[in-house]
C-alpha atoms as a PDB file:
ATOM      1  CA  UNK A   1     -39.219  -9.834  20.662  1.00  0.00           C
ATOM      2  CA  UNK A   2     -40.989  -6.994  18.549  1.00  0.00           C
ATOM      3  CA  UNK A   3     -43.983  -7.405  15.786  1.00  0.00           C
ATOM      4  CA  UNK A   4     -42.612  -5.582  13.518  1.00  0.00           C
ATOM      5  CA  UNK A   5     -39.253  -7.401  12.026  1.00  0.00           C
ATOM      6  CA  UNK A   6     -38.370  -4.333   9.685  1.00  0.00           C
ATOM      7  CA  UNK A   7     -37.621  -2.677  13.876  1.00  0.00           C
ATOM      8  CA  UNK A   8     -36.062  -5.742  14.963  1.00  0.00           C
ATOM      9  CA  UNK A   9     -34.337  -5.145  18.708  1.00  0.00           C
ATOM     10  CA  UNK A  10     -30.731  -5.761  19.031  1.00  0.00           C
ATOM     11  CA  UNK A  11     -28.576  -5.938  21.966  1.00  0.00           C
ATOM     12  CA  UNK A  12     -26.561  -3.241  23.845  1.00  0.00           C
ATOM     13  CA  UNK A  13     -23.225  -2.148  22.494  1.00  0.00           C
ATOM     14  CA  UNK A  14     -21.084  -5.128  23.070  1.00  0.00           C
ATOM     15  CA  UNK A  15     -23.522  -7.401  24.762  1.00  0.00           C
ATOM     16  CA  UNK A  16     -24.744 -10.917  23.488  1.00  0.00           C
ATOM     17  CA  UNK A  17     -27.177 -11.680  21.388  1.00  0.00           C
ATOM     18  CA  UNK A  18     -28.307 -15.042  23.007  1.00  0.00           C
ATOM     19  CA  UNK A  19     -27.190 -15.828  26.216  1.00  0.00           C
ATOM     20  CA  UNK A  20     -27.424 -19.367  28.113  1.00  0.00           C
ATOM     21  CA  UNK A  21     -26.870 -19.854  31.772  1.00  0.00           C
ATOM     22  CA  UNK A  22     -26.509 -23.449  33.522  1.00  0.00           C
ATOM     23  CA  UNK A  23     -28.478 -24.842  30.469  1.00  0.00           C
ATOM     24  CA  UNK A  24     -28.889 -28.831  31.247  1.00  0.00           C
ATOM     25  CA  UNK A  25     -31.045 -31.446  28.980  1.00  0.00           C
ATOM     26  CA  UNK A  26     -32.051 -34.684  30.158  1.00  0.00           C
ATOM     27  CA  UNK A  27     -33.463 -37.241  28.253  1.00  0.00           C
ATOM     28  CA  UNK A  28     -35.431 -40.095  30.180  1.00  0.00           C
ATOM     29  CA  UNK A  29     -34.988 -40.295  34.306  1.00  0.00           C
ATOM     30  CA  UNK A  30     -33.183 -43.166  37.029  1.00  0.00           C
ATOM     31  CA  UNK A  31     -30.371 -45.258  35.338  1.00  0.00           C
ATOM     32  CA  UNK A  32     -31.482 -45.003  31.519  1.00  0.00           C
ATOM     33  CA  UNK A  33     -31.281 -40.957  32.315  1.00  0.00           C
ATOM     34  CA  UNK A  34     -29.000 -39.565  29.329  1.00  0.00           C
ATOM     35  CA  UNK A  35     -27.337 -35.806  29.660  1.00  0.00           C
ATOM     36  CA  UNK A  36     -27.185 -34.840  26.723  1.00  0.00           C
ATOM     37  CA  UNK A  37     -25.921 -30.810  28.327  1.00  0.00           C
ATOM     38  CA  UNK A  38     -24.549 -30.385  31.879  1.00  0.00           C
ATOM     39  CA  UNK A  39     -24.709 -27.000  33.094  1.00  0.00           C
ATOM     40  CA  UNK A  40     -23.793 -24.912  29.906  1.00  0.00           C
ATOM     41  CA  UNK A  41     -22.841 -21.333  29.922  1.00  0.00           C
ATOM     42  CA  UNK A  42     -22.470 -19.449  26.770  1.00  0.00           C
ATOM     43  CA  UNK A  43     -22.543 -15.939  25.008  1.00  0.00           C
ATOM     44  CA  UNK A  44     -23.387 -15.326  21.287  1.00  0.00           C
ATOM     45  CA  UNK A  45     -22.387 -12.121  20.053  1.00  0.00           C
ATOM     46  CA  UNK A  46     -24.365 -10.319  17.694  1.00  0.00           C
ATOM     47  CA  UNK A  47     -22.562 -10.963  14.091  1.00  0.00           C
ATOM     48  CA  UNK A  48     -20.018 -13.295  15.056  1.00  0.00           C
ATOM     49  CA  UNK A  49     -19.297 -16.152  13.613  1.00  0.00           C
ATOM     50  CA  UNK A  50     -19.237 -19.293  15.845  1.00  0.00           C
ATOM     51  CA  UNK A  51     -18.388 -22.667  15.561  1.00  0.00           C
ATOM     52  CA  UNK A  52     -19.416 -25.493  17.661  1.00  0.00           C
ATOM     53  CA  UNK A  53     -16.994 -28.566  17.745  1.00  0.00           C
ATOM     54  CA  UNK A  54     -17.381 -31.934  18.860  1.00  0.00           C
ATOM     55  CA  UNK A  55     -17.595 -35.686  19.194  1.00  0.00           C
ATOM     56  CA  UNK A  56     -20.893 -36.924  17.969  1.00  0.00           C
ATOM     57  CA  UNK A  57     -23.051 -37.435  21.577  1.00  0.00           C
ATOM     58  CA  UNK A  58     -21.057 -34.302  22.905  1.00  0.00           C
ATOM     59  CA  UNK A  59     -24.422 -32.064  22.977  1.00  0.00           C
ATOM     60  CA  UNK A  60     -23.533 -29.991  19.638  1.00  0.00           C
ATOM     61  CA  UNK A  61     -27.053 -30.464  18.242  1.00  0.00           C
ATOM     62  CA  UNK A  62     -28.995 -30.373  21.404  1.00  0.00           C
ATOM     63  CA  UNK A  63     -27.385 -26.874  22.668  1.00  0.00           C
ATOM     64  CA  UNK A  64     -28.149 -25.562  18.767  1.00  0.00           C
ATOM     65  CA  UNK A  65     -31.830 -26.501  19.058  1.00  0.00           C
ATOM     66  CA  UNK A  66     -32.333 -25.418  22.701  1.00  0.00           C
ATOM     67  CA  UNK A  67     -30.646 -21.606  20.778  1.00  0.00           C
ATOM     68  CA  UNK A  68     -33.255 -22.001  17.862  1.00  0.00           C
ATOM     69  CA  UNK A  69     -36.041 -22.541  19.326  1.00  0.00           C
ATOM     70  CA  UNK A  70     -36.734 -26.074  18.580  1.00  0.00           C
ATOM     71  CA  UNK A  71     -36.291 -28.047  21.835  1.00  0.00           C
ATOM     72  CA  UNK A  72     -36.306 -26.486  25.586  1.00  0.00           C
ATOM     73  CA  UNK A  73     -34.397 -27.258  28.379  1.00  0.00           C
ATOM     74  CA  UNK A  74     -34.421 -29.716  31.523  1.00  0.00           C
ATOM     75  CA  UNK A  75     -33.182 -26.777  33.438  1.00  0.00           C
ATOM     76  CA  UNK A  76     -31.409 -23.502  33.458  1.00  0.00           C
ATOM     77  CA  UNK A  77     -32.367 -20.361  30.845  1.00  0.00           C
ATOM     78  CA  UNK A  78     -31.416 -18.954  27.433  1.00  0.00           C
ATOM     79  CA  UNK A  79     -32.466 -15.644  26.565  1.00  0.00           C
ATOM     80  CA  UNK A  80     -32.464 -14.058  23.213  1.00  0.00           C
ATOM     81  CA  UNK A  81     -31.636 -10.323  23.262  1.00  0.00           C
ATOM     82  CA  UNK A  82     -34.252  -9.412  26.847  1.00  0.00           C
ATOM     83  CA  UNK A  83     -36.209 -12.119  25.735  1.00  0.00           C
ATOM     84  CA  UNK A  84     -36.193 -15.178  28.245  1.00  0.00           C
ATOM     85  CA  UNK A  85     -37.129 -18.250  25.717  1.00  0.00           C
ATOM     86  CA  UNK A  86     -37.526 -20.816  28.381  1.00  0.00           C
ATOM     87  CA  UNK A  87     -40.553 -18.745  29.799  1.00  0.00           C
ATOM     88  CA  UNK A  88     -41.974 -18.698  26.367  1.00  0.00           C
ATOM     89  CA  UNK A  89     -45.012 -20.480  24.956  1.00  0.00           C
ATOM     90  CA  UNK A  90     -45.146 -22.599  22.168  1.00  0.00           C
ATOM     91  CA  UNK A  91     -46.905 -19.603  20.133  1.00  0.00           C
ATOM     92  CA  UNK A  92     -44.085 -17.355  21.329  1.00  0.00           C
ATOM     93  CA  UNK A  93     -41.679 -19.620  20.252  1.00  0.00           C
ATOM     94  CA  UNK A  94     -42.841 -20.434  17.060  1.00  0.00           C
ATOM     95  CA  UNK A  95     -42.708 -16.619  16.311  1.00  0.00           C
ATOM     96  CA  UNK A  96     -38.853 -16.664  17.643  1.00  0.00           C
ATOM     97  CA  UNK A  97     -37.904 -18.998  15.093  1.00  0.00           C
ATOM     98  CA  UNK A  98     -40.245 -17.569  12.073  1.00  0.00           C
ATOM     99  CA  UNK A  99     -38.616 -13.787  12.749  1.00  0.00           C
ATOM    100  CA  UNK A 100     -34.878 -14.353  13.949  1.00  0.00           C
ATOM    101  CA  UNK A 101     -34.027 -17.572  13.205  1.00  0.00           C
ATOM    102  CA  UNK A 102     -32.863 -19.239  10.018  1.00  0.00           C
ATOM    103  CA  UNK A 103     -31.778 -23.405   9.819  1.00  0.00           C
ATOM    104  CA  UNK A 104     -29.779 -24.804   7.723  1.00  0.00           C
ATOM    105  CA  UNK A 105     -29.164 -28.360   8.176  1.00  0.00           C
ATOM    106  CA  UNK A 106     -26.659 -31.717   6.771  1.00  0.00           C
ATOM    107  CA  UNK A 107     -30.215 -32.758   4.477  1.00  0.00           C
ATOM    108  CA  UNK A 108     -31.487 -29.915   2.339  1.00  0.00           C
ATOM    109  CA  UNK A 109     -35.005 -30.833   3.399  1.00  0.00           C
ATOM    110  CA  UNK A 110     -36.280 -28.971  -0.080  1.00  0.00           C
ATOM    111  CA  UNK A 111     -39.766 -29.727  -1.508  1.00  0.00           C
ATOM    112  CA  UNK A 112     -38.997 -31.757  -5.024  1.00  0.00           C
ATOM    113  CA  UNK A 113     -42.147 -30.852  -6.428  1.00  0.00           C
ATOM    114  CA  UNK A 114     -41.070 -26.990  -6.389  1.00  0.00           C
ATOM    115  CA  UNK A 115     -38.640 -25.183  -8.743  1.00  0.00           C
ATOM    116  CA  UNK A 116     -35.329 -23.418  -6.802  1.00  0.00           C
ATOM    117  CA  UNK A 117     -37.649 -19.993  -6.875  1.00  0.00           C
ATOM    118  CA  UNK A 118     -40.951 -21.410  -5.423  1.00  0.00           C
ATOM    119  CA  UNK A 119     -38.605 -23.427  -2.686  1.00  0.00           C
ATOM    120  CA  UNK A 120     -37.347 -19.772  -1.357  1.00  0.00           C
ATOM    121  CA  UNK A 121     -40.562 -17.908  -1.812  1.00  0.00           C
ATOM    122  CA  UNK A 122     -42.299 -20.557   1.023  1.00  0.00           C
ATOM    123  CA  UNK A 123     -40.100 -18.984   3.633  1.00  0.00           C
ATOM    124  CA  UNK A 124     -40.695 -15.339   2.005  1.00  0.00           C
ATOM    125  CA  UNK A 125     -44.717 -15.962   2.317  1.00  0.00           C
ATOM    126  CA  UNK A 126     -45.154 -16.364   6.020  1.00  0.00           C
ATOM    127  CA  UNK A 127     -42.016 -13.627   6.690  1.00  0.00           C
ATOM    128  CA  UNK A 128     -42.845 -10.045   7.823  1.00  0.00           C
ATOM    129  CA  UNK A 129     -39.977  -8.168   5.865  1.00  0.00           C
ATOM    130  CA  UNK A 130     -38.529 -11.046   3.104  1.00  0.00           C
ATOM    131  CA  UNK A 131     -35.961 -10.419   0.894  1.00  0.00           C
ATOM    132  CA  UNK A 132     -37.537 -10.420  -2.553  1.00  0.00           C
ATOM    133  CA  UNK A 133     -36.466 -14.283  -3.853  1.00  0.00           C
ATOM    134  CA  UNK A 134     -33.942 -13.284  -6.501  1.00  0.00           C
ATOM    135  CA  UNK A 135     -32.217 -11.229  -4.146  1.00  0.00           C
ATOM    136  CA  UNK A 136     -31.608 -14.484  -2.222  1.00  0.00           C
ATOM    137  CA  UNK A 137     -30.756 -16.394  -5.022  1.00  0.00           C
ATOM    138  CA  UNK A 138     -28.617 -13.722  -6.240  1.00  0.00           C
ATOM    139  CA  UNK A 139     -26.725 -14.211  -2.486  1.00  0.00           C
ATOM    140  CA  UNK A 140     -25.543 -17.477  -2.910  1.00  0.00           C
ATOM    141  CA  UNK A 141     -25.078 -17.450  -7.068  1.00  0.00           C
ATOM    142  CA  UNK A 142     -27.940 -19.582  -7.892  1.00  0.00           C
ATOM    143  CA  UNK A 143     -29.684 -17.281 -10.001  1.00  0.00           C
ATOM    144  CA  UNK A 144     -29.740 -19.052 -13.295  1.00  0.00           C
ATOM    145  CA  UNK A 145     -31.002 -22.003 -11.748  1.00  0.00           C
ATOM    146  CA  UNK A 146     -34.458 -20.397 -10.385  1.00  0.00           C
ATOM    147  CA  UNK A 147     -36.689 -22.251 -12.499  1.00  0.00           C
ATOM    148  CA  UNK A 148     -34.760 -25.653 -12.059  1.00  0.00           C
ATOM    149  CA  UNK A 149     -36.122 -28.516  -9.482  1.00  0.00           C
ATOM    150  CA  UNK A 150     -34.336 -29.961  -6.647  1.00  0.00           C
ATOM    151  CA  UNK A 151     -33.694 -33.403  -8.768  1.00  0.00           C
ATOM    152  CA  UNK A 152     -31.808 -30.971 -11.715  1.00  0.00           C
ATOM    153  CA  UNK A 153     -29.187 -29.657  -8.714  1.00  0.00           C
ATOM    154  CA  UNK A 154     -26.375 -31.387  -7.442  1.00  0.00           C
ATOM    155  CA  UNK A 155     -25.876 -31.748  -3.569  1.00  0.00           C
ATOM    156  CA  UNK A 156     -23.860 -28.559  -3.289  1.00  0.00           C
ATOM    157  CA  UNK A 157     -26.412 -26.375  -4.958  1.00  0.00           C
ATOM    158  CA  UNK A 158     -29.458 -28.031  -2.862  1.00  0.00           C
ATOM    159  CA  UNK A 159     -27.378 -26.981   0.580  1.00  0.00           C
ATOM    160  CA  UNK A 160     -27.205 -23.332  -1.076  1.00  0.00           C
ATOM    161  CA  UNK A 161     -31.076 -23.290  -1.994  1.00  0.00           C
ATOM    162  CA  UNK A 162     -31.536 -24.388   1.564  1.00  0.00           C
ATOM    163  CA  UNK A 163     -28.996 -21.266   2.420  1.00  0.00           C
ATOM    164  CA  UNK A 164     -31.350 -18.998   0.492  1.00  0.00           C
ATOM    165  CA  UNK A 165     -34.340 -19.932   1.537  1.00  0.00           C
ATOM    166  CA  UNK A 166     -32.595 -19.600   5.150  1.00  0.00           C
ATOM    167  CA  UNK A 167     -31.679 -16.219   5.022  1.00  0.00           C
ATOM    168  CA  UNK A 168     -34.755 -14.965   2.314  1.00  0.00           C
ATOM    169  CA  UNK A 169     -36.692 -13.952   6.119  1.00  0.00           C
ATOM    170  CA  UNK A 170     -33.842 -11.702   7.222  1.00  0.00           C
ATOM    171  CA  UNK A 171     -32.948 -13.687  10.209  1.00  0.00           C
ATOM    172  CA  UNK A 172     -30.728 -12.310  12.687  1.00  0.00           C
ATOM    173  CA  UNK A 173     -29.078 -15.765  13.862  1.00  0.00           C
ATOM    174  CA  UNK A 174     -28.353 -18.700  11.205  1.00  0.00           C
ATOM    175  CA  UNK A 175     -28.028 -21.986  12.794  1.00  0.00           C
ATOM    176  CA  UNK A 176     -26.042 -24.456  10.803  1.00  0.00           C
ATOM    177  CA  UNK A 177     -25.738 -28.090  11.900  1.00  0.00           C
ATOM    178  CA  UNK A 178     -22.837 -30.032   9.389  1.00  0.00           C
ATOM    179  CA  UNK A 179     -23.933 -27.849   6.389  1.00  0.00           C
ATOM    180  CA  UNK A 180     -20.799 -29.772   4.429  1.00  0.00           C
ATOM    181  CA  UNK A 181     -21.899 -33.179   6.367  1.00  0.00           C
ATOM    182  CA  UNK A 182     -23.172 -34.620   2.813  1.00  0.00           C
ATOM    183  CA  UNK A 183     -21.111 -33.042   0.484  1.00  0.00           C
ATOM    184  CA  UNK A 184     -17.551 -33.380  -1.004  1.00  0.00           C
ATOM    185  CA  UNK A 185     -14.486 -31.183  -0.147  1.00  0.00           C
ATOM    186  CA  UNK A 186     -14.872 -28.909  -2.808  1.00  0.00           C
ATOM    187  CA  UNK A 187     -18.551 -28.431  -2.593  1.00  0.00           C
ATOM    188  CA  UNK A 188     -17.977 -28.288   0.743  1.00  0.00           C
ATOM    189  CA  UNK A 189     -15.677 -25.420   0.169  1.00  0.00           C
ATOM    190  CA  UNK A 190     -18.036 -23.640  -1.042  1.00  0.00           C
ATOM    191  CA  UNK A 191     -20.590 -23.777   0.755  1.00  0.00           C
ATOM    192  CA  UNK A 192     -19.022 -22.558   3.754  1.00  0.00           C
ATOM    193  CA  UNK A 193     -17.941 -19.697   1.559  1.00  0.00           C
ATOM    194  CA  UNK A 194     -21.509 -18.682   1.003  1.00  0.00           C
ATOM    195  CA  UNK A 195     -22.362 -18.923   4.703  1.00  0.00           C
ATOM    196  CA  UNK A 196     -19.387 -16.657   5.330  1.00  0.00           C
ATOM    197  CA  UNK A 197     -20.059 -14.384   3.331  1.00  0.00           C
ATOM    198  CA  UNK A 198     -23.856 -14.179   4.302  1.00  0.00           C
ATOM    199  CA  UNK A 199     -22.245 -13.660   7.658  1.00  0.00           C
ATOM    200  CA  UNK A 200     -20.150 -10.658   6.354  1.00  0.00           C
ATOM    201  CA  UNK A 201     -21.956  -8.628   4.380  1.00  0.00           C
ATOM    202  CA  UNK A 202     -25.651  -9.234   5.934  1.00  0.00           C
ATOM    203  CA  UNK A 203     -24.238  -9.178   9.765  1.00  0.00           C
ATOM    204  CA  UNK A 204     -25.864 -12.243  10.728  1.00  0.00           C
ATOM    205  CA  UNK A 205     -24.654 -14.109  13.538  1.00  0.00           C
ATOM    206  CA  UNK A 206     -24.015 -17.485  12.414  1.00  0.00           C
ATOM    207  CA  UNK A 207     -23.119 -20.985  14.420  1.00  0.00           C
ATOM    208  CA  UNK A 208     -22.154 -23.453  12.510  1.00  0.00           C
ATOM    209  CA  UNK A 209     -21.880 -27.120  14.003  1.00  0.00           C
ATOM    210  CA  UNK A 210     -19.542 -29.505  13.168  1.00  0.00           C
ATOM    211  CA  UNK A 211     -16.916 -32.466  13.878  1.00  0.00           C
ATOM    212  CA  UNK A 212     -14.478 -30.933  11.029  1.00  0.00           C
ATOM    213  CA  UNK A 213     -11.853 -29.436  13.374  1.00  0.00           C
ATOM    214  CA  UNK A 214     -10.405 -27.183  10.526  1.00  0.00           C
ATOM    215  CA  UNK A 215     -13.512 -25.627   9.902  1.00  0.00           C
ATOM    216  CA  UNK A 216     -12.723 -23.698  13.406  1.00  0.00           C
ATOM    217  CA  UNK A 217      -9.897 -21.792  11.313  1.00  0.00           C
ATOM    218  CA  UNK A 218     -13.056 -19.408   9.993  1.00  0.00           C
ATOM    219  CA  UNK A 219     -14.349 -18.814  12.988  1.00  0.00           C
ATOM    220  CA  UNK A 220     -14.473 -15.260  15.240  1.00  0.00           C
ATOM    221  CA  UNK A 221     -14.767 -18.195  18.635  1.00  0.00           C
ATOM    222  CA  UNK A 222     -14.287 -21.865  18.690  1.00  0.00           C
ATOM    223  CA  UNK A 223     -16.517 -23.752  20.957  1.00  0.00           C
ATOM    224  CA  UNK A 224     -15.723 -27.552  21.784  1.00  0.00           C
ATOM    225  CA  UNK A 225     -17.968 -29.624  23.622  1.00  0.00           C
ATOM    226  CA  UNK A 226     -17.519 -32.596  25.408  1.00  0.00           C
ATOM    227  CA  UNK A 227     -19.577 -34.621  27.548  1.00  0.00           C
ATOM    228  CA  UNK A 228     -22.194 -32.340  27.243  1.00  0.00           C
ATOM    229  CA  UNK A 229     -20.027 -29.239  29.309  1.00  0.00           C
ATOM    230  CA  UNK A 230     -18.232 -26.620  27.324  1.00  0.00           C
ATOM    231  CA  UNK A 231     -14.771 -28.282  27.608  1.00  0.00           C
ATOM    232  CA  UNK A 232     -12.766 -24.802  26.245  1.00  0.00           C
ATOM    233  CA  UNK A 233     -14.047 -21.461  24.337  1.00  0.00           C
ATOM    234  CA  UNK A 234     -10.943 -19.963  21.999  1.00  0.00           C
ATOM    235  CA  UNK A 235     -10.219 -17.156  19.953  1.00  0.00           C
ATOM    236  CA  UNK A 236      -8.494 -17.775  16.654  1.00  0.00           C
ATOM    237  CA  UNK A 237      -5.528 -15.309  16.155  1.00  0.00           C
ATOM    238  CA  UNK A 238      -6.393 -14.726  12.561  1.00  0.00           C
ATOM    239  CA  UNK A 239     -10.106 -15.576  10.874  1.00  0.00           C
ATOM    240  CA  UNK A 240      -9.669 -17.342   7.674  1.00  0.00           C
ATOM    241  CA  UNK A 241     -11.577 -17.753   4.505  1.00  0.00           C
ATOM    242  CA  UNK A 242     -12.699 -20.752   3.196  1.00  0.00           C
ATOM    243  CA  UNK A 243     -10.420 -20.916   0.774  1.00  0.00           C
ATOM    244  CA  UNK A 244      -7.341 -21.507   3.093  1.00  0.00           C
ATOM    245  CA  UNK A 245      -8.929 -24.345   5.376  1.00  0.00           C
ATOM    246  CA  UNK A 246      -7.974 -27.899   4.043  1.00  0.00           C
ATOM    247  CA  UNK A 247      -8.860 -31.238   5.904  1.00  0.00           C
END
């Protein structure tokens, strides 16, 4: 990983952008042990979009935190461009998800006592190379609700202040666990059409988590877990938009 994010490294024509060999997590030991991943191998290209289906208990979340940064595993290694993270310390780490990683989760996790504008600029004041705030806001059409507080927004424009703030740092992966989880079809809708186009017109590789099996219809690869194993990897023949899934 480099120091300076504004010369940010990126992988070799065609190779992956986080890569994860025999990657197993264990929870507890003897007969109350609980696999949550069994051997896991797995390829992220850079800018592709990726989604990650599942039964809930199939290892969706675990494998997406193991990526981001968050959680390491029991065994086996995932390596972010030459970088191996399961070597890494916790300082090292915590750098890895500050400069490459943005989260965006089911709760918007958004601070109530801060207007839309001051929620973004957190993430912009501990970045390297931010995008300026209204940039962001700009990015997901939220700009005339800046100086509004998380209470004034409905559920669908608290996911997309959570998007900004996301992607204010310039990540180069966005990690997206049910990002439509709490919200209604429509909002939902839209949502994912912010995401995509984030993933379009910035480049950033984006996984997106979730049990919605027609949200797969968007994606460059569809991923389905089971049992913790990677039970199949496909290629959709055509990407859609947003606008053409229905569930």
């Amino acid at each position: 990983m480099t120091d300076d994010a504004s010369d940010r490294p990126h992988p070799e024509a065609g190779g992956p952008v986080l890569r994860a060999r025999a990657l197993s997590k264990t929870y507890g030991s003897g007969e109350t042990a609980v696999y949550a991943l069994r051997a896991v191998d797995l390829d992220v290209r850079e800018g592709e979009f990726m989604v990650l289906l599942g039964a809930s208990g199939s290892g969706k979340s675990t494998l997406l935190n193991i990526l981001g940064g968050l959680d390491r595993p029991s065994s086996g290694t995932v390596s972010f461009l030459d970088e191996d993270l399961t070597a890494a310390s916790d300082d090292r780490l915590t750098r890895y998800r500050r400069e490459h990683v943005g989260f965006i989760f089911q709760f918007y996790n958004l601070m109530p006592s801060l207007t839309v504008a001051e929620n973004v600029a957190l993430v912009t004041e501990i970045s390297r190379d931010p995008m300026p705030v209204d940039e962001a806001l700009a990015l997901v059409a939220l700009t005339p609700r800046r100086n509004h507080f998380p209470s004034q927004l409905s559920g669908g424009e608290q996911q997309r202040v959570a998007i900004a703030r996301a992607i204010a740092k310039r990540p180069q992966l966005l990690l997206c666990d049910e990002p439509t989880g709490a919200l209604d079809y429509a909002t939902g809708k839209l949502v994912l059409e912010v995401i995509a186009r984030i993933n379009v017109e910035l480049g950033t590789t984006a996984i997106v988590i979730t049990h919605n099996a027609a949200i797969a219809g968007m994606a460059d690869r569809v991923v389905r877990l089971a049992d913790g194993r990677v039970a199949s990897i496909e290629t959709p023949v055509r990407r859609l938009t947003p606008a053409e899934l229905s569930w």
